[in-house]
N, C-alpha and C. Protein backbone atom coordinates (compact mmCIF):
# COMPACT_ATOMS: atom_id res chain seq x y z
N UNK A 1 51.79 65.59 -54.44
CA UNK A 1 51.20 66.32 -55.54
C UNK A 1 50.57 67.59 -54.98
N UNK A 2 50.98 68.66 -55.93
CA UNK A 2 50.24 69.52 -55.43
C UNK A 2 49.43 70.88 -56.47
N UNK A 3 48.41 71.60 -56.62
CA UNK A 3 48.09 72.37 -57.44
C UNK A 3 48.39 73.70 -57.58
N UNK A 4 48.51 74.33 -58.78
CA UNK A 4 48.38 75.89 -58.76
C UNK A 4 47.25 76.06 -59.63
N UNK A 5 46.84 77.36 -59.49
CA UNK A 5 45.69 77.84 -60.63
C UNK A 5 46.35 78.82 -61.15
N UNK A 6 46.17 78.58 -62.54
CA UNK A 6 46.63 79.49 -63.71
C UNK A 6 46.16 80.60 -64.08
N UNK A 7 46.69 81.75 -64.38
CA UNK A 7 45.42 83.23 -64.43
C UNK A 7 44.08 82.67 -65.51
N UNK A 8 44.28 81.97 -66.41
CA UNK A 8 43.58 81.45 -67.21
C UNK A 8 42.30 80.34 -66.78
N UNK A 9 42.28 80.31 -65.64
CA UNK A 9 41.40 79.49 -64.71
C UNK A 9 41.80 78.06 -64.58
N UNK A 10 42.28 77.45 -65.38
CA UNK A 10 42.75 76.43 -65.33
C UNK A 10 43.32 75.55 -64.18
N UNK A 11 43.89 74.50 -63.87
CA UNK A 11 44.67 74.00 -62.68
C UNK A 11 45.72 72.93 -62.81
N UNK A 12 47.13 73.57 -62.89
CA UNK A 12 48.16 72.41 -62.84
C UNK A 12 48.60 71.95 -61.61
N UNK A 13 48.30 70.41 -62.07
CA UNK A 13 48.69 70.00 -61.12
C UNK A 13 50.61 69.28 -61.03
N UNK A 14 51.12 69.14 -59.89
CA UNK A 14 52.45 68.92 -60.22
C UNK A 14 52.77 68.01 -59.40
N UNK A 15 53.99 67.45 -59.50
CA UNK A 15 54.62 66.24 -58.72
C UNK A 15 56.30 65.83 -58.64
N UNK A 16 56.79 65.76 -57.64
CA UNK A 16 58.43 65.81 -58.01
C UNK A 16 58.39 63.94 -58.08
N UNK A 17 59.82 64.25 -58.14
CA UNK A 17 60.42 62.76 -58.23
C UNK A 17 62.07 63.08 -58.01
N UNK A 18 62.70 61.94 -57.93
CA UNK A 18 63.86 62.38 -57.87
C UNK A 18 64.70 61.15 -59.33
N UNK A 19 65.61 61.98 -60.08
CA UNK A 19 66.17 61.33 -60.81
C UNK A 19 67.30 60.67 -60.41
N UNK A 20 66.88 59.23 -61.51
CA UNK A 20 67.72 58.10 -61.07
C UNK A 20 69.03 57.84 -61.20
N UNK A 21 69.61 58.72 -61.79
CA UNK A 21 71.00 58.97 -61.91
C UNK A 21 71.77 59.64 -61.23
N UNK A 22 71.00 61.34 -61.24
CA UNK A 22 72.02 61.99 -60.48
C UNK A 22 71.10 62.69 -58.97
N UNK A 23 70.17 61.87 -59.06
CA UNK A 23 69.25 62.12 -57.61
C UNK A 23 69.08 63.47 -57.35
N UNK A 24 69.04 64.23 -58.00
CA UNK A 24 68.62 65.78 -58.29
C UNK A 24 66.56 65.52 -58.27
N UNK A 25 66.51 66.63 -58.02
CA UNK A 25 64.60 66.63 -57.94
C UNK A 25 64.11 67.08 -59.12
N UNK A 26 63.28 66.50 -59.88
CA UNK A 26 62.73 67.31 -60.88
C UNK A 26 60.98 67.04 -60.66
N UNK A 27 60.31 67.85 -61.90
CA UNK A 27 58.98 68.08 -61.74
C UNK A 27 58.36 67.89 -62.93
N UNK A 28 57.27 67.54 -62.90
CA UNK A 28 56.44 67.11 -63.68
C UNK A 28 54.91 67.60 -63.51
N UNK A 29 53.90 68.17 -64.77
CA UNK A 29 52.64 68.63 -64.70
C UNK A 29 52.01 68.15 -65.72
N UNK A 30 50.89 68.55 -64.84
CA UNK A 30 49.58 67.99 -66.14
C UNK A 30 48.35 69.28 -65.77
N UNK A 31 47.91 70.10 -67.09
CA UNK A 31 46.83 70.80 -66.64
C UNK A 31 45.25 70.47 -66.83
N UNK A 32 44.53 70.70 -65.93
CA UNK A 32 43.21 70.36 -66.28
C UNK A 32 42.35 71.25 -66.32
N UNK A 33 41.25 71.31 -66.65
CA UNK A 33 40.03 72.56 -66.56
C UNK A 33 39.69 73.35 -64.91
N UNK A 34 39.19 71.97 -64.83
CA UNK A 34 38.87 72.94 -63.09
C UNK A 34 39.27 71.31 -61.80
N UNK A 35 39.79 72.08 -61.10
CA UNK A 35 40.09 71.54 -59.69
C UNK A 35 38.86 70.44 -58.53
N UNK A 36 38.63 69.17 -59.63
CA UNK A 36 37.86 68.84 -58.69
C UNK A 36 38.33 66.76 -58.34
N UNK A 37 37.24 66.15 -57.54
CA UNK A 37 38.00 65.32 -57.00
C UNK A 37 38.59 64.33 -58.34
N UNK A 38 37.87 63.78 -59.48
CA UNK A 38 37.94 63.66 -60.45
C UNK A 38 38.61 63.77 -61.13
N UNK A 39 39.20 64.96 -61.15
CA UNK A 39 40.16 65.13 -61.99
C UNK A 39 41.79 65.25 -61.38
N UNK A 40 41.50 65.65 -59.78
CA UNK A 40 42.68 65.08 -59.41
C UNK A 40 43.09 63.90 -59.13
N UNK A 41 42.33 62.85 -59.23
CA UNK A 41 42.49 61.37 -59.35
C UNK A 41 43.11 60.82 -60.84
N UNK A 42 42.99 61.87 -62.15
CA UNK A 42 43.24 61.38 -62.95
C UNK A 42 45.02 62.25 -63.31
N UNK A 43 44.87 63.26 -62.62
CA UNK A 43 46.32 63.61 -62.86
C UNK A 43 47.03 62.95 -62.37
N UNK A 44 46.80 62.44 -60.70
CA UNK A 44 47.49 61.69 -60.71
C UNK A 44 47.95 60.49 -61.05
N UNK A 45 47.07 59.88 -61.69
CA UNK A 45 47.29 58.83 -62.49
C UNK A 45 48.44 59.21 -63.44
N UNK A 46 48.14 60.91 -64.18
CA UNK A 46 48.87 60.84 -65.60
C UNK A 46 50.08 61.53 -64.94
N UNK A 47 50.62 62.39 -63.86
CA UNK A 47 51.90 62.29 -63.21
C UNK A 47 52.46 60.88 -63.23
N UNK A 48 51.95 60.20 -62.34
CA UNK A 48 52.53 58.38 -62.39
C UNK A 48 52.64 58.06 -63.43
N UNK A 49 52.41 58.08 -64.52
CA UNK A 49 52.82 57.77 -65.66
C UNK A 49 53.47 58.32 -66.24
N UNK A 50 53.46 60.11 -65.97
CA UNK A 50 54.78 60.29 -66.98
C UNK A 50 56.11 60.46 -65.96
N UNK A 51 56.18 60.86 -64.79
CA UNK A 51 57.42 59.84 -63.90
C UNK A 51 57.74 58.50 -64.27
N UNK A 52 57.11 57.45 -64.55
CA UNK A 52 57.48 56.30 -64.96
C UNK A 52 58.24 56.25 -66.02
N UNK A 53 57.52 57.19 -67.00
CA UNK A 53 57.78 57.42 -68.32
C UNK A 53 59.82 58.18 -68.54
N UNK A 54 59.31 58.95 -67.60
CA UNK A 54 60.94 59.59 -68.09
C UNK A 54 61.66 58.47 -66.82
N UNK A 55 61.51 57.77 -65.98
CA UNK A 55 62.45 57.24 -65.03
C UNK A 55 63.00 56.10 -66.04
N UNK A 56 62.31 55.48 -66.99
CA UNK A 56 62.53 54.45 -67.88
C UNK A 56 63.22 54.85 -68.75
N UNK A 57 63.37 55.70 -69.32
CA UNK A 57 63.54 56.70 -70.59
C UNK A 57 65.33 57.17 -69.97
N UNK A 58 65.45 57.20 -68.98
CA UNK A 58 66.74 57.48 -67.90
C UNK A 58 67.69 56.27 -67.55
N UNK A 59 66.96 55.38 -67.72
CA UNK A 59 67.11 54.11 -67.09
C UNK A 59 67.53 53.10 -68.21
N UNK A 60 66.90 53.54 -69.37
CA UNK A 60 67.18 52.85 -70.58
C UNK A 60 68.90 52.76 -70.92
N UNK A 61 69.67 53.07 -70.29
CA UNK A 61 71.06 53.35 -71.00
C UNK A 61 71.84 53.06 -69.93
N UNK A 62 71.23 52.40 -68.48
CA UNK A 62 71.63 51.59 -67.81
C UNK A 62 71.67 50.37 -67.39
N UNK A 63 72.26 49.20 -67.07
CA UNK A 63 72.69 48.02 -67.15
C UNK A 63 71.30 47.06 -66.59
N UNK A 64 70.38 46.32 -66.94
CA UNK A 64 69.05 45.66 -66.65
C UNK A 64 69.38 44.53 -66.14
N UNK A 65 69.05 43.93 -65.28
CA UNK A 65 69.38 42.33 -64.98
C UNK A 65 68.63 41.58 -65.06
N UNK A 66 67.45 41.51 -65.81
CA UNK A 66 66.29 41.09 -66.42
C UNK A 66 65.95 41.30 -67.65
N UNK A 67 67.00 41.78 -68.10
CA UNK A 67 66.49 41.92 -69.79
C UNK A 67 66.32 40.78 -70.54
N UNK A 68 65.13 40.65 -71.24
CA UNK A 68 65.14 39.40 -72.26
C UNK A 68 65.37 40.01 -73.62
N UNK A 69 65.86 38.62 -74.31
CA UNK A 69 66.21 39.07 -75.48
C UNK A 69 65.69 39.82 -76.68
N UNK A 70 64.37 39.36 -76.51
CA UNK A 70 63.36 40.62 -77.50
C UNK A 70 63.50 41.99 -77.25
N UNK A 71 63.90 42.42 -75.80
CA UNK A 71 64.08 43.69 -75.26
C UNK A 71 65.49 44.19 -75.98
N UNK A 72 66.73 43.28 -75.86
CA UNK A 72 67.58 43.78 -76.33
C UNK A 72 67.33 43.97 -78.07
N UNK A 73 66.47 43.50 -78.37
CA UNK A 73 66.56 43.08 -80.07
C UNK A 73 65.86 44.45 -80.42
N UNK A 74 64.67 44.69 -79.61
CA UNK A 74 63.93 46.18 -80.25
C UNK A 74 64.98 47.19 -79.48
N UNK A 75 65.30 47.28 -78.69
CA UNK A 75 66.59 48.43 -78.40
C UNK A 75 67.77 48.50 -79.72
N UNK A 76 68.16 47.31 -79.80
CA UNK A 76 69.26 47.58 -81.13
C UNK A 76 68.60 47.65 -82.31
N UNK A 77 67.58 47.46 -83.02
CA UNK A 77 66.89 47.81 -84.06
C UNK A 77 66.30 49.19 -83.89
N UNK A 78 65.90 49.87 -82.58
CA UNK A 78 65.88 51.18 -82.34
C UNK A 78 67.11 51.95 -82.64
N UNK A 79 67.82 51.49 -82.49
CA UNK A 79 69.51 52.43 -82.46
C UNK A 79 69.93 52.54 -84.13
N UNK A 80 69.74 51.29 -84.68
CA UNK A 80 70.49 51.21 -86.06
C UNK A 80 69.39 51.70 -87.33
N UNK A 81 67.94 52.15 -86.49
CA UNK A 81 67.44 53.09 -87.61
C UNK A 81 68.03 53.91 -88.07
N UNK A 82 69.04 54.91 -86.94
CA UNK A 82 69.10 56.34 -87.11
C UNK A 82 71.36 55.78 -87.24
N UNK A 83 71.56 54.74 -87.23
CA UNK A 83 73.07 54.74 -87.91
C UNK A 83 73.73 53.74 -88.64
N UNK A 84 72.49 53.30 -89.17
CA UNK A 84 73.22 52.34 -90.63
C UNK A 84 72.10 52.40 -91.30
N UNK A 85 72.57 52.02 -92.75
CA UNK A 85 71.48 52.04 -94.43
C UNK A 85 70.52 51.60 -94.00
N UNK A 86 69.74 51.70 -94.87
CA UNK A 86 68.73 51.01 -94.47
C UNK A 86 68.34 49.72 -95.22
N UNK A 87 69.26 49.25 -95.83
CA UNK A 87 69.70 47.96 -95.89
C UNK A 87 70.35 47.41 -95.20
N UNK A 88 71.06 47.49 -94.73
CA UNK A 88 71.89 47.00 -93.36
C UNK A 88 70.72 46.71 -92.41
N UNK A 89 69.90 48.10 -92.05
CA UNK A 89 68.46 47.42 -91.02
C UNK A 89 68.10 46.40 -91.34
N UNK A 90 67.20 46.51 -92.78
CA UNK A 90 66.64 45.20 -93.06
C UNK A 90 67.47 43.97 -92.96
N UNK A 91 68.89 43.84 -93.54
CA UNK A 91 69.04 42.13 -93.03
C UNK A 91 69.46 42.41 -91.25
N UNK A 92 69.76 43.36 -90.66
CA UNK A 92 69.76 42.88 -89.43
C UNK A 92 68.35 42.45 -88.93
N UNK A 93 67.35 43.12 -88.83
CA UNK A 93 66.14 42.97 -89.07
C UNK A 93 65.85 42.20 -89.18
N UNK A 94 65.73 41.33 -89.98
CA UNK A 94 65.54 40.02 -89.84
C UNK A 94 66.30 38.24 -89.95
N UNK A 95 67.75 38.94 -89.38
CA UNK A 95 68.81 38.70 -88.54
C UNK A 95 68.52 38.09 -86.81
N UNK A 96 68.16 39.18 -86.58
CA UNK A 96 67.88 39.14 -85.10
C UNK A 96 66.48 39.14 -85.05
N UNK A 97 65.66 38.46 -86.24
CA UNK A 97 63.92 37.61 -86.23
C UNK A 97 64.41 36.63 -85.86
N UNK A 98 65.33 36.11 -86.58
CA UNK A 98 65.49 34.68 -86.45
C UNK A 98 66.16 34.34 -85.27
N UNK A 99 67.49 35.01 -84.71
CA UNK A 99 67.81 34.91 -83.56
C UNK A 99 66.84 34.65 -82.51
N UNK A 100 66.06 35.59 -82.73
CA UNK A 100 65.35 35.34 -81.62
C UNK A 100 64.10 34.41 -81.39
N UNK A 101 63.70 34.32 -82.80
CA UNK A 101 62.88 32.74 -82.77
C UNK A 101 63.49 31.52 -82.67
N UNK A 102 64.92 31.34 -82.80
CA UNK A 102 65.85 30.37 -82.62
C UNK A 102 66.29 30.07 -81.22
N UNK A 103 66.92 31.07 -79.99
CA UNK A 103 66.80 31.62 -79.04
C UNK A 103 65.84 31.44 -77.72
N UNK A 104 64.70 32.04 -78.35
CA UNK A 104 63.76 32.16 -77.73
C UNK A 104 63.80 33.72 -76.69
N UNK A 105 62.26 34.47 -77.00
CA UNK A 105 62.10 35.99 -77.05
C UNK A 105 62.33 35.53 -75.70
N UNK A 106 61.72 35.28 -74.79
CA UNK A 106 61.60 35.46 -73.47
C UNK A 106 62.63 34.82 -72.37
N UNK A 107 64.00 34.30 -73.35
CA UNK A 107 65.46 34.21 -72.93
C UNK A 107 66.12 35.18 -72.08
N UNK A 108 66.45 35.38 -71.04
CA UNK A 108 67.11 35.84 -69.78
C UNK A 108 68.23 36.50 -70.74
N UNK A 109 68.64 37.40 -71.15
CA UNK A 109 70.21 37.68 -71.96
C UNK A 109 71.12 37.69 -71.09
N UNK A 110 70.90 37.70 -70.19
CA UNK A 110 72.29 37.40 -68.89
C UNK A 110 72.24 36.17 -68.83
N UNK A 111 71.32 35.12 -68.99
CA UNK A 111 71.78 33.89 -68.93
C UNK A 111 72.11 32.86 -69.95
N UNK A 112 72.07 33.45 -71.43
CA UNK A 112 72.81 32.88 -72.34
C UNK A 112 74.15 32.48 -72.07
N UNK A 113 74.76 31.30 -72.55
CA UNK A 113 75.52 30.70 -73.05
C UNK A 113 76.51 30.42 -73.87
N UNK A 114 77.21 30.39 -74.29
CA UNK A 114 77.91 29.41 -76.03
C UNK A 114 77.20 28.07 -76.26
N UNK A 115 77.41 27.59 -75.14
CA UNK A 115 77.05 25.96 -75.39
C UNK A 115 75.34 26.15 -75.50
N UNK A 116 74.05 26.92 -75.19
CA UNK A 116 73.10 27.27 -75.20
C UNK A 116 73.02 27.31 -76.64
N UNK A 117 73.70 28.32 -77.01
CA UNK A 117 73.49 28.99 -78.18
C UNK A 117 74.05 28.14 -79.47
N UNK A 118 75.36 27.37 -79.35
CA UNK A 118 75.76 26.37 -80.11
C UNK A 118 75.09 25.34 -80.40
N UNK A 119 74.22 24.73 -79.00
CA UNK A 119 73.21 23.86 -79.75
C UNK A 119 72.09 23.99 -80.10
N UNK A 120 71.42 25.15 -79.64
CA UNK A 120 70.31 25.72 -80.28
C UNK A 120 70.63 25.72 -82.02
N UNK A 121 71.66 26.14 -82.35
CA UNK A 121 71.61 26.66 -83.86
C UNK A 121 72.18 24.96 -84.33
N UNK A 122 73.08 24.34 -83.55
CA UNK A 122 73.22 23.24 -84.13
C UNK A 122 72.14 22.13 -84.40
N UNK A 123 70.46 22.46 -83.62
CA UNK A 123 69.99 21.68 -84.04
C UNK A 123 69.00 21.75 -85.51
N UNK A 124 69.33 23.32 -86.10
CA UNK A 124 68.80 23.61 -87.25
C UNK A 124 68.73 22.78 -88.36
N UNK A 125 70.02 22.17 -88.32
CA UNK A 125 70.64 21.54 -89.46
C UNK A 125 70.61 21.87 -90.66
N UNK A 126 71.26 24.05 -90.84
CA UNK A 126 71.25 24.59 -91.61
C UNK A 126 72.65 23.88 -92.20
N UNK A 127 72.66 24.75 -93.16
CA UNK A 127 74.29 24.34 -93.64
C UNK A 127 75.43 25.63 -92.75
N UNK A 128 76.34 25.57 -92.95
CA UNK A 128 77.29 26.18 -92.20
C UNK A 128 77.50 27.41 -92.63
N UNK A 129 77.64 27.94 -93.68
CA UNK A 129 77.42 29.24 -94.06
C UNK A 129 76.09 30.13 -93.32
N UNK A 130 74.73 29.11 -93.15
CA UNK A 130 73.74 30.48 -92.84
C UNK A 130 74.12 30.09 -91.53
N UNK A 131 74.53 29.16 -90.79
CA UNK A 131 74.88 29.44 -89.13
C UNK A 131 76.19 30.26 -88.88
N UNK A 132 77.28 30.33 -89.57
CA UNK A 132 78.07 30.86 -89.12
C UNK A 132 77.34 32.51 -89.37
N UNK A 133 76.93 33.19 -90.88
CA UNK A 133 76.40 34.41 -90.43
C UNK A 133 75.70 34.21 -89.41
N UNK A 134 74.36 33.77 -88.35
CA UNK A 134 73.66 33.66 -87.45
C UNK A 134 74.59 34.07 -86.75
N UNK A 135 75.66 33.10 -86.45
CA UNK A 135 77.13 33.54 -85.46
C UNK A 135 77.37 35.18 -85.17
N UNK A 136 77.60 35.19 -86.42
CA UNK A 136 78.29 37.08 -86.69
C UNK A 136 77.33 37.99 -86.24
N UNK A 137 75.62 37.48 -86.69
CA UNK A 137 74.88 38.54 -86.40
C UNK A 137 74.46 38.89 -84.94
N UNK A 138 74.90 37.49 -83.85
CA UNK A 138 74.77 37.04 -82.84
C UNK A 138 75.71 37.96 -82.14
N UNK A 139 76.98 38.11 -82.55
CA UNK A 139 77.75 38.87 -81.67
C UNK A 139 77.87 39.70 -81.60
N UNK A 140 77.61 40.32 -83.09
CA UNK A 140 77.34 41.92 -83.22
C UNK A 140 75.94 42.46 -82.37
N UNK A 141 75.01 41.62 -82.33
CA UNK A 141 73.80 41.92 -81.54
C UNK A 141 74.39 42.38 -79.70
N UNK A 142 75.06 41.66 -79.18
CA UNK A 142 75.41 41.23 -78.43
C UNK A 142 76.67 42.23 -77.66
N UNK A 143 77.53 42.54 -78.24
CA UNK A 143 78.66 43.31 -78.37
C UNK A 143 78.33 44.68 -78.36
N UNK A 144 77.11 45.11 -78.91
CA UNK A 144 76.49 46.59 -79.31
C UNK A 144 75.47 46.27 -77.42
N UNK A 145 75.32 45.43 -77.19
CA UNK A 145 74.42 45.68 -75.95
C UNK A 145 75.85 45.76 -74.79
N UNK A 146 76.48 45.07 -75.23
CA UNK A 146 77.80 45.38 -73.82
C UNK A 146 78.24 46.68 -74.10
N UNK A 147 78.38 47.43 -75.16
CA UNK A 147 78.85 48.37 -75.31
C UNK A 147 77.70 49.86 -74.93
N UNK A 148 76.80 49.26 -75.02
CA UNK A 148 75.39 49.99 -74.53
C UNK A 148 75.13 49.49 -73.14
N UNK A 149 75.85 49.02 -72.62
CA UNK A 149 75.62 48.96 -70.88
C UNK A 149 74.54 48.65 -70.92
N UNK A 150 73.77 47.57 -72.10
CA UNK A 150 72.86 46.90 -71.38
C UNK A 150 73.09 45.26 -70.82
N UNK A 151 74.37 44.77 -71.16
CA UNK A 151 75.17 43.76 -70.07
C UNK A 151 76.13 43.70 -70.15
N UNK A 152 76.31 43.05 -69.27
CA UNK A 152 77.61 43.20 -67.86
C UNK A 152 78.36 42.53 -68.48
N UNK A 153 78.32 41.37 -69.09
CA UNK A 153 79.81 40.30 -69.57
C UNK A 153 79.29 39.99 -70.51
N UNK A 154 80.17 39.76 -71.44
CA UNK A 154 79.91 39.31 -72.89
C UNK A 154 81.03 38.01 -73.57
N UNK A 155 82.27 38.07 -71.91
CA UNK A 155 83.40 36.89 -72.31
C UNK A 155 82.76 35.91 -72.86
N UNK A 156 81.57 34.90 -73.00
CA UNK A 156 81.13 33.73 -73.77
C UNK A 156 81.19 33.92 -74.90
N UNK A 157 81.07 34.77 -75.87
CA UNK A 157 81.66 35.15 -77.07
C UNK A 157 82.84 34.73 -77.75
N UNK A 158 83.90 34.60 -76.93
CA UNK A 158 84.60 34.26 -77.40
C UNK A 158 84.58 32.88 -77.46
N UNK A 159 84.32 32.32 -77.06
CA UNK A 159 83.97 30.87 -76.76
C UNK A 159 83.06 30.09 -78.18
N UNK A 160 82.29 30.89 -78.66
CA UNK A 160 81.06 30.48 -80.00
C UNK A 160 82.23 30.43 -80.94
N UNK A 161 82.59 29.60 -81.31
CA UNK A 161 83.35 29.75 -82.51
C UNK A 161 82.36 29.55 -83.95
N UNK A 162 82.73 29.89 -85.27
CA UNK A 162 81.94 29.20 -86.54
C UNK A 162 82.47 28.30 -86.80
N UNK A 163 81.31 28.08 -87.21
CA UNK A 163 80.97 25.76 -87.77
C UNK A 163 82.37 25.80 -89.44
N UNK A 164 83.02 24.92 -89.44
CA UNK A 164 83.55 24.84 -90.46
C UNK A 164 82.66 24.84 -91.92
N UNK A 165 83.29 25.61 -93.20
CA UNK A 165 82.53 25.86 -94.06
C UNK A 165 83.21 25.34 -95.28
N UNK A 166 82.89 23.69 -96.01
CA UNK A 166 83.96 23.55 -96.67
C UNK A 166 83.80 24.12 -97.59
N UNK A 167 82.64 24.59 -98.49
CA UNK A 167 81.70 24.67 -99.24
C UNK A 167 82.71 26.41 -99.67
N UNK A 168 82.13 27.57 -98.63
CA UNK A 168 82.54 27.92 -98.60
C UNK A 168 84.30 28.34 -99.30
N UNK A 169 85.44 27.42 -98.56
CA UNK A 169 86.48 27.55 -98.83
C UNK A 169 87.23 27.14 -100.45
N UNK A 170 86.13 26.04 -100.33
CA UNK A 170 85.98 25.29 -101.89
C UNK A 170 85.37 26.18 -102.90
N UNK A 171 84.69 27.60 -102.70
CA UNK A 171 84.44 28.52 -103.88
C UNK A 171 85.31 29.54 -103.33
N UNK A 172 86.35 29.84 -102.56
CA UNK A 172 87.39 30.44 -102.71
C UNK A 172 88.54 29.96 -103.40
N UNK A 173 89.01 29.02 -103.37
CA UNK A 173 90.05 27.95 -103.93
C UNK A 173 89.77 28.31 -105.08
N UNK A 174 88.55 28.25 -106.02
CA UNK A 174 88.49 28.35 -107.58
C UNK A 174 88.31 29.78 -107.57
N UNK A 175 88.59 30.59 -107.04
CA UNK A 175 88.84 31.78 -107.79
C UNK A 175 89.85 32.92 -108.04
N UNK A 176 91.17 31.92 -107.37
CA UNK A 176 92.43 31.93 -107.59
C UNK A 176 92.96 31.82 -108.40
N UNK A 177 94.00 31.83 -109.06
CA UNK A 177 95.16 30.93 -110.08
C UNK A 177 96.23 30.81 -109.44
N UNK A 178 96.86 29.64 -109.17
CA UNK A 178 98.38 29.15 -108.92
C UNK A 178 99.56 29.89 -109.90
N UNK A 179 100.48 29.81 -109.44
CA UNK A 179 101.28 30.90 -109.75
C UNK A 179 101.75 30.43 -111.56
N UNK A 180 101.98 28.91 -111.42
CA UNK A 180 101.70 28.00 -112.52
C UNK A 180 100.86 28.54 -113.68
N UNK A 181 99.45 28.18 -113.17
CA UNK A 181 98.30 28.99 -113.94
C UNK A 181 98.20 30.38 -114.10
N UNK A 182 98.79 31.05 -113.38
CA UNK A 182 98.82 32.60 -114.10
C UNK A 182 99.90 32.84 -115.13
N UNK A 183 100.98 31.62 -115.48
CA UNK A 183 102.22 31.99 -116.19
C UNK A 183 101.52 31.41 -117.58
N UNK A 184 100.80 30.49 -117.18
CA UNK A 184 100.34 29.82 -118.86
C UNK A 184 99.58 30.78 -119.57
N UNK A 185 98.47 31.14 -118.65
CA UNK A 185 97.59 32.56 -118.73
C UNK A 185 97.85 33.99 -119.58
N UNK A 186 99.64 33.82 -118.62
CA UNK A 186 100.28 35.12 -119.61
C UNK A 186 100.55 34.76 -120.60
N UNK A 187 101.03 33.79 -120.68
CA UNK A 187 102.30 33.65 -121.99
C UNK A 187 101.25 33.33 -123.28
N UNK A 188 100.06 33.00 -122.90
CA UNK A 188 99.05 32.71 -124.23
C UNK A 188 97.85 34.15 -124.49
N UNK A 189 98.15 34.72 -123.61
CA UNK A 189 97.13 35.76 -124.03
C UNK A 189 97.96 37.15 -124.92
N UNK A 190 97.59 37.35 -125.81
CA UNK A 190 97.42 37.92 -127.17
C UNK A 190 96.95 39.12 -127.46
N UNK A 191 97.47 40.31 -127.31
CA UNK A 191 97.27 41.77 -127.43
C UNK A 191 96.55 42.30 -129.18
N UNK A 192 95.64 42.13 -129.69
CA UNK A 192 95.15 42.77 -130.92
C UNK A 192 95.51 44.24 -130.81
N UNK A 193 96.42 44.50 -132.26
CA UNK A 193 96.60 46.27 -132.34
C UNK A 193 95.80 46.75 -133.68
């Protein structure tokens, strides 16, 4: 660290670092009133912090091997403020609440599972519709962090399959007509002129 004085009497103080990417030197200041021991104890404090500040800020968009899952959850709820509705936020939003109270916040995301994650949700004993969305919102959570280089493998994914939904398939079935039932359909319906 070192100081200049400003024509204005003032005193910045400054500090390099080297960036973590492309290892180039950059610099950082903080100005204070006047040059004494006091206050260079506190710049340097607030250099160290804002080096920290941008080394993280640099660092954020590179691959973590300690990330827990709350970390990934406020990173992707950071991202999808600024590129989906804001309905879409809200149920992801509290999408990935529940994930992660289901889960658990302080879960290793490199060391998740399928079989982790399959019986975690299997011991809900939701019905199959709200676990299979859980599923979807799970991979999309998940898929947006591999694709954000915040991890390394994401092959277990394929592996989570969804819970069968008969329920489901059984209110698709009735909202069909058999080819049968669309001919009776025609032949009785009745044009008023």
């Amino acid at each position: 660290m070192w100081c200049e004085t400003l024509p204005s009497g003032k005193v910045r103080f400054v500090e390099r670092y080297e960036h973590p990417l492309t290892g180039k030197q950059c610099k950082v200041s903080v100005t204070v009133e006047k040059d004494t021991k006091s206050t260079r104890k506190q710049a340097q404090t607030a250099l160290q912090d804002l080096i920290e500040q941008r080394i993280n800020g640099y660092l954020s968009a590179v691959k973590k091997d300690s990330l827990r899952l709350s970390e990934l959850v406020e990173l992707y709820r950071k991202d999808q403020l600024s590129t989906v509705s804001q309905s879409t936020y809200q149920r992801n939003y509290y999408a990935t609440k529940s994930l992660t109270d289901i889960l658990g916040a302080a879960t290793l995301v490199e060391r998740i599972t399928a079989g982790y994650v399959r019986e975690q949700l299997a011991s809900r004993n939701e019905k199959p519709g709200t676990t299979n969305e859980r599923i979807t919102r799970l991979k999309a959570l998940f898929r947006w962090g591999y694709e954000n280089d915040y991890i390394k493998d994401i092959r277990w994914l394929d592996k989570l399959k969804k819970f069968k939904d008969e329920e489901k398939q059984q209110k698709l079935e009735d909202k069909y007509l058999e080819s049968e039932e669309l001919k009776i359909l025609l032949d009785n319906i009745s044009v008023e002129k």
